[in-house]
Protein backbone atom coordinates (compact mmCIF):
# COMPACT_ATOMS: atom_id res chain seq x y z
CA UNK A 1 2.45 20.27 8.50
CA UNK A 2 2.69 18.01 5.77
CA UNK A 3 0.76 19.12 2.44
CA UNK A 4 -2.53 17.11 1.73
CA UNK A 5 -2.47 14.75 -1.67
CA UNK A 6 -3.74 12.03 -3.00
CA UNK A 7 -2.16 8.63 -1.94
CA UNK A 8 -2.18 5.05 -3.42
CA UNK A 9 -3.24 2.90 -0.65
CA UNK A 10 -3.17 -1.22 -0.12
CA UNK A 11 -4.43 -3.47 2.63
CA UNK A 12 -3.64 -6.24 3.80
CA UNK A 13 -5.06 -9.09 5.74
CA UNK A 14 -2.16 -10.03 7.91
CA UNK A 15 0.76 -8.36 9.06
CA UNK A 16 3.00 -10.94 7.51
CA UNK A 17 1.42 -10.21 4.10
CA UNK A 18 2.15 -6.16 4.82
CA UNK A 19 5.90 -7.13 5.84
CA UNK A 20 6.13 -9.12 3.08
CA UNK A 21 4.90 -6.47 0.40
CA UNK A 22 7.04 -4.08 1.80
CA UNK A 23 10.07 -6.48 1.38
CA UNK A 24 9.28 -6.99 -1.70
CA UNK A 25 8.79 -3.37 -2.61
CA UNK A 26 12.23 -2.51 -1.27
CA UNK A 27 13.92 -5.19 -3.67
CA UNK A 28 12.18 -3.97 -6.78
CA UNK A 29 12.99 -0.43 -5.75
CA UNK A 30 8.96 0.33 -5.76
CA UNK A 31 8.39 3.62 -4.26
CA UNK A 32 6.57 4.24 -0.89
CA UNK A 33 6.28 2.82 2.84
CA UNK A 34 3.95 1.05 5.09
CA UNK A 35 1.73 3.39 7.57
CA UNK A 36 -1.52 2.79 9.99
CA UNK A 37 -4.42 2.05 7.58
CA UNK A 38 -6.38 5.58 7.39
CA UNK A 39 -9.79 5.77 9.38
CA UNK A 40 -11.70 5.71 6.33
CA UNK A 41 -10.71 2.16 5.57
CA UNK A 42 -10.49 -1.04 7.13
CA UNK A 43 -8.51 -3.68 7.09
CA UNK A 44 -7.16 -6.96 8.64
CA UNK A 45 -4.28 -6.36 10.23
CA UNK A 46 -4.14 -2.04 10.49
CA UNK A 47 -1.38 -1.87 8.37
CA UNK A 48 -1.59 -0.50 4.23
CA UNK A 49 1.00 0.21 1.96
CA UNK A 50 0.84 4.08 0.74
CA UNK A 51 2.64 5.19 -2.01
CA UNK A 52 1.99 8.84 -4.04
CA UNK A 53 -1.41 8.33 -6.38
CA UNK A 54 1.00 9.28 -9.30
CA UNK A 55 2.73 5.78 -8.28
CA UNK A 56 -0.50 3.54 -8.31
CA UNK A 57 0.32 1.91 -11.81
CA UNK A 58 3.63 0.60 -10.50
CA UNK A 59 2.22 -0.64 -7.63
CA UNK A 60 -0.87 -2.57 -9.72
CA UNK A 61 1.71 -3.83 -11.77
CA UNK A 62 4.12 -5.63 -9.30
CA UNK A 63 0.53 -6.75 -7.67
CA UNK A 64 -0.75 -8.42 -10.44
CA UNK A 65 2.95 -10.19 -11.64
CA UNK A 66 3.84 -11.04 -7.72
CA UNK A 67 0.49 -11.98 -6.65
CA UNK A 68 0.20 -10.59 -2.84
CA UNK A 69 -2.48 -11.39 -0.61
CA UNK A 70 -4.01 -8.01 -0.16
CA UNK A 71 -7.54 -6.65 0.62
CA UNK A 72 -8.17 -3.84 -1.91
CA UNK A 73 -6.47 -0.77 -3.22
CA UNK A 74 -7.95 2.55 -2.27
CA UNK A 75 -7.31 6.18 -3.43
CA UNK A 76 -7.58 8.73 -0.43
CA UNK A 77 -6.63 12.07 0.32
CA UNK A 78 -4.22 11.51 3.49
């Protein structure tokens, strides 16, 4: 069973927008992988980028130079 932590977690609107993020992510070497958004969250298309919580300040950085469409970024323990 996989230990319980805090995770780094952004929605998207469409599933191109989620594909897209994650290619991006990949290119810049950004850490993390796209999963089924959590219960406790909703979003457009049911797919959110989740990276560590330790991450989060990469991830708000290549967010605010790239521009993304995304919904919100959300810390929860998954």
């Amino acid at each position: 069973m996989r230990e319980k932590s805090w995770k780094y977690i952004v929605t998207f609107q469409t599933t191109t927008a989620a594909m897209a993020f994650e290619s991006l992510c990949l290119q810049k070497e950004v850490p993390g992988r796209l999963i089924p958004v959590p219960k406790e969250l909703s979003s457009g298309c049911g797919l959110a980028w989740c990276v560590p919580f330790e991450e989060a300040d990469i991830v708000d950085e290549l967010i605010k130079n790239e521009k993304p469409q995304y919904d919100k970024a959300s810390k929860v323990w998954h």
